[in-house]
Every structure is written in structure tokens, then in C-alpha cells.
C-alpha atoms as a PDB file:
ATOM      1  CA  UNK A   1     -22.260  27.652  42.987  1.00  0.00           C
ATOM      2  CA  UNK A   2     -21.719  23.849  43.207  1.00  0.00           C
ATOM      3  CA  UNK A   3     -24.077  22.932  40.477  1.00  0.00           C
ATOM      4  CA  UNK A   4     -22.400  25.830  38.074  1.00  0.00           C
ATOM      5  CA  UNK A   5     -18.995  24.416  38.606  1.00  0.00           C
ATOM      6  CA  UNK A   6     -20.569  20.649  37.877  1.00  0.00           C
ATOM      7  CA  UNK A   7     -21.623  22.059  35.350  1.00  0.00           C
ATOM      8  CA  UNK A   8     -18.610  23.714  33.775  1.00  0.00           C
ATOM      9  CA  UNK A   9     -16.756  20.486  34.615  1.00  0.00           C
ATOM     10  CA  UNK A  10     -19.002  18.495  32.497  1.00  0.00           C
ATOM     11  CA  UNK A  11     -19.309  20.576  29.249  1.00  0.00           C
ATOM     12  CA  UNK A  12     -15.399  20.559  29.670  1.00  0.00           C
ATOM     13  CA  UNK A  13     -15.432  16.674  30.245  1.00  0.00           C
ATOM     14  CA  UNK A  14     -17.626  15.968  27.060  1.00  0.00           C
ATOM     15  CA  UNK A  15     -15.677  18.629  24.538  1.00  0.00           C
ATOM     16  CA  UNK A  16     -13.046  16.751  25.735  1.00  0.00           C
ATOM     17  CA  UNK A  17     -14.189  13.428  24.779  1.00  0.00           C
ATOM     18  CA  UNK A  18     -15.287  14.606  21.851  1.00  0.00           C
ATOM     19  CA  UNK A  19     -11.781  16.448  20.829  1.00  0.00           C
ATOM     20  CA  UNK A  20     -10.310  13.417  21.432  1.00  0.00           C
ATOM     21  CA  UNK A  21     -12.825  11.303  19.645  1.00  0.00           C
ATOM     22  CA  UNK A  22     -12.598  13.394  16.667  1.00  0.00           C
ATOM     23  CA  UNK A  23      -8.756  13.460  16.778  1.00  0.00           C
ATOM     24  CA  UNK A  24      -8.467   9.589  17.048  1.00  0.00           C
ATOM     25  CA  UNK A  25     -11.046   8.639  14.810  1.00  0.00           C
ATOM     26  CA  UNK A  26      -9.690  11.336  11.864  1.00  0.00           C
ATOM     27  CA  UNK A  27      -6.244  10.059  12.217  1.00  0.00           C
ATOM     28  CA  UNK A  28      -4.770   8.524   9.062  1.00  0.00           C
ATOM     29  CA  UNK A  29      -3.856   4.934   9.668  1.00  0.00           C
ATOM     30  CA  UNK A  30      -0.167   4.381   9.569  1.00  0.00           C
ATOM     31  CA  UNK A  31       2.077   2.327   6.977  1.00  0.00           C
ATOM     32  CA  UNK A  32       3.521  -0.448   8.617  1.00  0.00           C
ATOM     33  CA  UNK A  33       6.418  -2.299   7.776  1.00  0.00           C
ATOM     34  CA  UNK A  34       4.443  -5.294   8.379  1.00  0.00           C
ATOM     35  CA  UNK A  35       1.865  -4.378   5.715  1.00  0.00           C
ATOM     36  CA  UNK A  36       4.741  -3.575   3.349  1.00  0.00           C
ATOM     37  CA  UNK A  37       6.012  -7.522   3.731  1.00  0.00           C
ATOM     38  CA  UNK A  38       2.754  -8.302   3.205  1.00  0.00           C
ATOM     39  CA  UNK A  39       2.250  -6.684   0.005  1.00  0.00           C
ATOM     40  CA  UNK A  40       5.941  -7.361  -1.283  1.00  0.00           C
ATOM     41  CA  UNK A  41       5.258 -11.364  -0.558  1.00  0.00           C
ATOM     42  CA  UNK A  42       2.135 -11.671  -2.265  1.00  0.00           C
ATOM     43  CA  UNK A  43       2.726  -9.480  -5.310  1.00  0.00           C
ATOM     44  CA  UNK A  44       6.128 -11.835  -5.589  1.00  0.00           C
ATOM     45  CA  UNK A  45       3.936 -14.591  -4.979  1.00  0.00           C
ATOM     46  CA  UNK A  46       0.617 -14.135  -6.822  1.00  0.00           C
ATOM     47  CA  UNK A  47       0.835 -11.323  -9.428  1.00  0.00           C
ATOM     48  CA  UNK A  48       3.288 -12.215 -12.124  1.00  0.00           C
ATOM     49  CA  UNK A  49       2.994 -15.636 -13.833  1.00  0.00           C
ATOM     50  CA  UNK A  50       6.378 -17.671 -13.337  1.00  0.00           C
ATOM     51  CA  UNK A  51       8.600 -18.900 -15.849  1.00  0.00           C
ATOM     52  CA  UNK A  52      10.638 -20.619 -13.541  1.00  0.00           C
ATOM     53  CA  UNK A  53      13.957 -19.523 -14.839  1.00  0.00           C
ATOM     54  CA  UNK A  54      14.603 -17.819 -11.434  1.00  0.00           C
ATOM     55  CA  UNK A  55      13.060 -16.337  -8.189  1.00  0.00           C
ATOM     56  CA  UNK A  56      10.242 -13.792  -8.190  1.00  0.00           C
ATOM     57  CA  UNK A  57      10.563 -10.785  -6.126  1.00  0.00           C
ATOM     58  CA  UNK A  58       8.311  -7.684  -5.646  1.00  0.00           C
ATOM     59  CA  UNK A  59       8.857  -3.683  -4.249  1.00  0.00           C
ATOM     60  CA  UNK A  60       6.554  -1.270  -3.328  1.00  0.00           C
ATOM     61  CA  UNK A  61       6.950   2.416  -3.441  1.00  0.00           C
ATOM     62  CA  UNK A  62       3.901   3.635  -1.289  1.00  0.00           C
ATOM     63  CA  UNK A  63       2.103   6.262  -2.205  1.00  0.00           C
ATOM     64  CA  UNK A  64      -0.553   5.757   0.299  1.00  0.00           C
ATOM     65  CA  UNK A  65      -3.752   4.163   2.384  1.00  0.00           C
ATOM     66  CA  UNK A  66      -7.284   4.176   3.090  1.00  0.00           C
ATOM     67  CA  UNK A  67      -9.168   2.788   6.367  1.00  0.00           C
ATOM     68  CA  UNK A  68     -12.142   0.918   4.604  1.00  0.00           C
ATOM     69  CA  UNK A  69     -13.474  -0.572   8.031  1.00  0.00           C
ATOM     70  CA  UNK A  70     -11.747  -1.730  11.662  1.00  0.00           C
ATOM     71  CA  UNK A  71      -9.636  -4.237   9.602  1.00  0.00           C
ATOM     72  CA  UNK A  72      -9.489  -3.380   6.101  1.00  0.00           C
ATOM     73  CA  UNK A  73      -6.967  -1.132   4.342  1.00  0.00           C
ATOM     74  CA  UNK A  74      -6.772   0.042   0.697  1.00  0.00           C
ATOM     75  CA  UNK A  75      -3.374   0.780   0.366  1.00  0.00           C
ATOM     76  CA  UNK A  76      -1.704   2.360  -2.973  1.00  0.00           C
ATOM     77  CA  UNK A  77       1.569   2.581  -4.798  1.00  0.00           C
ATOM     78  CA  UNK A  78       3.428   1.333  -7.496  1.00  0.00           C
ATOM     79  CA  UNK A  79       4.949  -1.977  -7.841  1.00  0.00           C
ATOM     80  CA  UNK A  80       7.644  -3.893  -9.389  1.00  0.00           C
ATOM     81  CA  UNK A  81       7.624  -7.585  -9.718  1.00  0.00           C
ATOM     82  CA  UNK A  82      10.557  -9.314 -11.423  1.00  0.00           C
ATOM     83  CA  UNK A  83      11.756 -12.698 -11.711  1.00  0.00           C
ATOM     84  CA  UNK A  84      15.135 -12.933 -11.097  1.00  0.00           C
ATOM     85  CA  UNK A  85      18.014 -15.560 -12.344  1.00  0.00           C
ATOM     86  CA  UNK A  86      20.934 -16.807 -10.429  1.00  0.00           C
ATOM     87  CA  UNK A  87      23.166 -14.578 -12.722  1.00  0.00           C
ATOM     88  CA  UNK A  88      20.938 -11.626 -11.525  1.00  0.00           C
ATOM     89  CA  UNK A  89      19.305 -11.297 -15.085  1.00  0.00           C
ATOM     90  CA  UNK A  90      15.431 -10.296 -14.955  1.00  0.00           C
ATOM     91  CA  UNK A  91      14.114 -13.338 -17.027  1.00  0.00           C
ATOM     92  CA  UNK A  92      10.216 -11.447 -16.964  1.00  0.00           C
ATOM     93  CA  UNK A  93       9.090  -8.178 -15.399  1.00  0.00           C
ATOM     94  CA  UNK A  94       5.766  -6.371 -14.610  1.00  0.00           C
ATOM     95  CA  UNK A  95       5.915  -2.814 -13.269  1.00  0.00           C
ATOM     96  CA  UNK A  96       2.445  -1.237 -12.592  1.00  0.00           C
ATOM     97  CA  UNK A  97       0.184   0.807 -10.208  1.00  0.00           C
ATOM     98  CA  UNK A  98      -1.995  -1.505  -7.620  1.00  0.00           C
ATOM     99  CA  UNK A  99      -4.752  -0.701  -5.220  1.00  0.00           C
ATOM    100  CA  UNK A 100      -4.268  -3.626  -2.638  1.00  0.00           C
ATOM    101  CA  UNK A 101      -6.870  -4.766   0.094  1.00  0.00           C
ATOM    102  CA  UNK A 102      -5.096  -5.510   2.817  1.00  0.00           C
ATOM    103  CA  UNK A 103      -6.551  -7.470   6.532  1.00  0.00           C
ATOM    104  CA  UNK A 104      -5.208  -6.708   9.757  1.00  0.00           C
ATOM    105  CA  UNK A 105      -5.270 -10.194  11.078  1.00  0.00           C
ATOM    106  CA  UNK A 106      -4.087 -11.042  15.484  1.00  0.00           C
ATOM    107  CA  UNK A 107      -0.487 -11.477  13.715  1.00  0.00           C
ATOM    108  CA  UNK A 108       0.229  -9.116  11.171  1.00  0.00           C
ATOM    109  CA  UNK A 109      -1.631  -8.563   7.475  1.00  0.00           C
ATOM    110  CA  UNK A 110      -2.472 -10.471   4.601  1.00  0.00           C
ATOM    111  CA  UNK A 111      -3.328  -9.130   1.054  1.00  0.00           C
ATOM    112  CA  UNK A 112      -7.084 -10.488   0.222  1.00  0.00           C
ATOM    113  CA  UNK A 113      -7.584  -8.667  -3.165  1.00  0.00           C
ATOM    114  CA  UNK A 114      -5.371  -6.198  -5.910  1.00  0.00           C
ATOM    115  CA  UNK A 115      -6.894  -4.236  -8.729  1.00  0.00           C
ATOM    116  CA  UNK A 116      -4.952  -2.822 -11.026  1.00  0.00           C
ATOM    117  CA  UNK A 117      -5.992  -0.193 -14.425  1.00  0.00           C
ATOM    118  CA  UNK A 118      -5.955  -2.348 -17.435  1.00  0.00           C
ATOM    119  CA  UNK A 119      -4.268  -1.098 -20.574  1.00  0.00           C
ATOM    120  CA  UNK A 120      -4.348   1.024 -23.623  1.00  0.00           C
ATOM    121  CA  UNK A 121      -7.469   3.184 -24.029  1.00  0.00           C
ATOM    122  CA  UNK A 122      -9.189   2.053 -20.517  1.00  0.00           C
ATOM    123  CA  UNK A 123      -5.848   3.047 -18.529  1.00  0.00           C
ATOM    124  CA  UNK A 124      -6.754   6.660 -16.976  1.00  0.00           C
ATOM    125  CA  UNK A 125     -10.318   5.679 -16.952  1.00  0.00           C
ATOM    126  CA  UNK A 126      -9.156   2.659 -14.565  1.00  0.00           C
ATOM    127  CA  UNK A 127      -6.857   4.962 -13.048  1.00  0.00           C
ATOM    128  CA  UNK A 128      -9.639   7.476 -12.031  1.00  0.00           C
ATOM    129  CA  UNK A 129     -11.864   4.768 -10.764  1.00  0.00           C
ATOM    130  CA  UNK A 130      -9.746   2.954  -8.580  1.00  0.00           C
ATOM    131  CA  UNK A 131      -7.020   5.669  -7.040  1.00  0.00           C
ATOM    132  CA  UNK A 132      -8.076   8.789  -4.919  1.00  0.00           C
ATOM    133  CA  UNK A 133      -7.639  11.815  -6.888  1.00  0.00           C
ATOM    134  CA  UNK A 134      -4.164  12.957  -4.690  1.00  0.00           C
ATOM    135  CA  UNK A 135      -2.694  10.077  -6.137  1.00  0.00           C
ATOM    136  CA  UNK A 136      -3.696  10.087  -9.496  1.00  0.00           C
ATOM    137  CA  UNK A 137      -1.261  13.018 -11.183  1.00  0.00           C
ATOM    138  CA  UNK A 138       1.674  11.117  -9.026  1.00  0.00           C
ATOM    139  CA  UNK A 139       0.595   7.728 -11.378  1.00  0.00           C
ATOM    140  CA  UNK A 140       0.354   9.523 -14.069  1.00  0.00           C
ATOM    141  CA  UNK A 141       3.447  10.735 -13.808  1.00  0.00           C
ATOM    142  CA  UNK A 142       5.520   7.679 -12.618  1.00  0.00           C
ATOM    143  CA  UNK A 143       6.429   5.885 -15.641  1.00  0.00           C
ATOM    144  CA  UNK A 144       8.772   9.283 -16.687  1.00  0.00           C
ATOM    145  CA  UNK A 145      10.083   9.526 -12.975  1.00  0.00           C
ATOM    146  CA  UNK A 146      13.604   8.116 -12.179  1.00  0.00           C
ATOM    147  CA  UNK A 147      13.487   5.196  -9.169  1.00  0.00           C
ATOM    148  CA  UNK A 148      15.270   3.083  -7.394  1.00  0.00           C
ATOM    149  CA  UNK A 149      12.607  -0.051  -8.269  1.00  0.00           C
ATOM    150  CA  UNK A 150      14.749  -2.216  -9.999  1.00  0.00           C
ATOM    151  CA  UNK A 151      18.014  -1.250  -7.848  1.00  0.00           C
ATOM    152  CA  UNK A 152      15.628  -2.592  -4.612  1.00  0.00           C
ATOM    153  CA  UNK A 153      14.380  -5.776  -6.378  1.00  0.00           C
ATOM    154  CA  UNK A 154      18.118  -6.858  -7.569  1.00  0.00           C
ATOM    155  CA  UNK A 155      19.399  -6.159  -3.835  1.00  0.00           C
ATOM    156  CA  UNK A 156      16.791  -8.437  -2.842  1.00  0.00           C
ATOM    157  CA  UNK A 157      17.715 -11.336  -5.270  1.00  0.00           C
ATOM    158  CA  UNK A 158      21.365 -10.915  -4.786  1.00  0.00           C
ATOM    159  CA  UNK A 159      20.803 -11.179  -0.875  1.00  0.00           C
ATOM    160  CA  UNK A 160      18.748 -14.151  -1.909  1.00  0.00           C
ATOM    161  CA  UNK A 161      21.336 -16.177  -4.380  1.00  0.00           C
ATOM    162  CA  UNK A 162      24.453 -15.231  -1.822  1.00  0.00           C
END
């Protein structure tokens, strides 16, 4: 009777483990508000050419993220990068879907890479290629949607200019 219930006990132990591996490893990694900085600062930073007439700022509305390896994230949305006057005019603009490769580094995230469709003719071909297919109706879609973009990247130059 003592070997059955060691028995038992073990083939409950290892579905266990393996519930709970399954369960862990098959969890979608979260959006952080850290990653979200991280994308905001280098889109502002590195993805629209400066005139100089103002301040560039960048928003992100997430649409979502892969897991690529331990410390690599796809992550996916659509994002607005304008620069900004003093008067609160936007001097240049670039408002576009972006597949970023993110790091998770011992203090936070940093962007290493951004892809983005090109235009005209090679758009949903681009589109295809470098979204998942949940997201690619949603960017599709988006230019004819109503947001609050803009709104966003204004409250973050007025904050900036007060």
C-alpha cells in the first residue's frame, strides 16, 4: 500500500509541475509601462528626422506583443511622432504602424530595432509580413478610426513648454 500511495503522490507531483510549467511558460508577456517609455523615447528620438523648429514627441497605442526569446519582445501598435513648437503648432508629423524589438535589460528596456510597411503598392504586403494576422484588420482599419493620438502628443508638449 505504501508504494501505491508513492506512487499516486508522484504522478500527482509531476502533472503538477507540468500544469504549472505549461501555464507559466504559455502566459502572454505583459505590457509594461516601462516598455511603453521606452518605445515613446526612442520613436521621439530616432524615427522622425528633426527640423528643429520645436520638440519631438512620440505615442503609442498598443495593440500588442510577442516573446521572441528570454529578453526579446516584438511589440506592435501604432505610433504618432510629431514635432512640436513652443506655440503648440506640429511643425512635421509621421503617424504609422511599427513592429518594435524591444530588450529587457537589469534596468528597464531599450528599443534595438523598428520595422515599419513601406508605402503605396508594397503597404499590405509589408503589413502581412511583419504583423500577426490578429492585428492586421485592426491596421488596416486605423487610419479611418477616431483617436486620441494627437490629443496625447500635444498634452505632452504643453506639459513640456509650461
Amino acid at each position: 500500500m505504501h508504494l501505491r500511495e508513492s506512487r499516486r503522490f508522484a504522478v500527482l507531483l509531476s502533472t503538477l509541475l507540468v500544469v504549472l510549467f505549461a501555464l507559466t511558460g504559455c502566459q502572454e508577456a505583459q505590457f509594461s509601462e516601462q516598455m511603453k517609455d521606452s518605445i515613446e523615447s526612442y520613436a521621439s528620438s530616432q524615427m522622425l528626422p528633426a527640423r528643429d523648429l520645436g520638440t519631438t514627441f512620440a505615442e503609442l497605442d498598443f495593440f500588442g506583443l510577442t516573446k521572441v526569446s528570454q529578453s526579446i519582445y516584438y511589440v506592435y501598435g501604432w505610433c504618432l511622432m510629431a514635432e512640436v513648437d513652443r506655440e503648440l503648432k506640429v511643425v512635421s508629423a509621421a503617424s504609422l504602424p511599427v513592429k518594435f524589438t524591444i530588450q529587457r535589460q537589469s534596468f528597464g528596456y531599450k528599443v534595438v530595432d523598428h520595422e515599419i510597411p513601406g508605402s503605396g503598392t508594397q503597404y499590405a504586403a509589408d503589413v502581412k509580413t511583419l504583423f500577426p494576422a490578429k492585428y492586421q484588420q485592426r491596421l488596416f482599419d486605423y487610419p479611418k478610426q477616431q483617436t486620441n493620438l494627437e490629443q496625447r502628443v500635444l498634452d505632452k508638449a504643453r506639459a513640456h513648454y509650461r
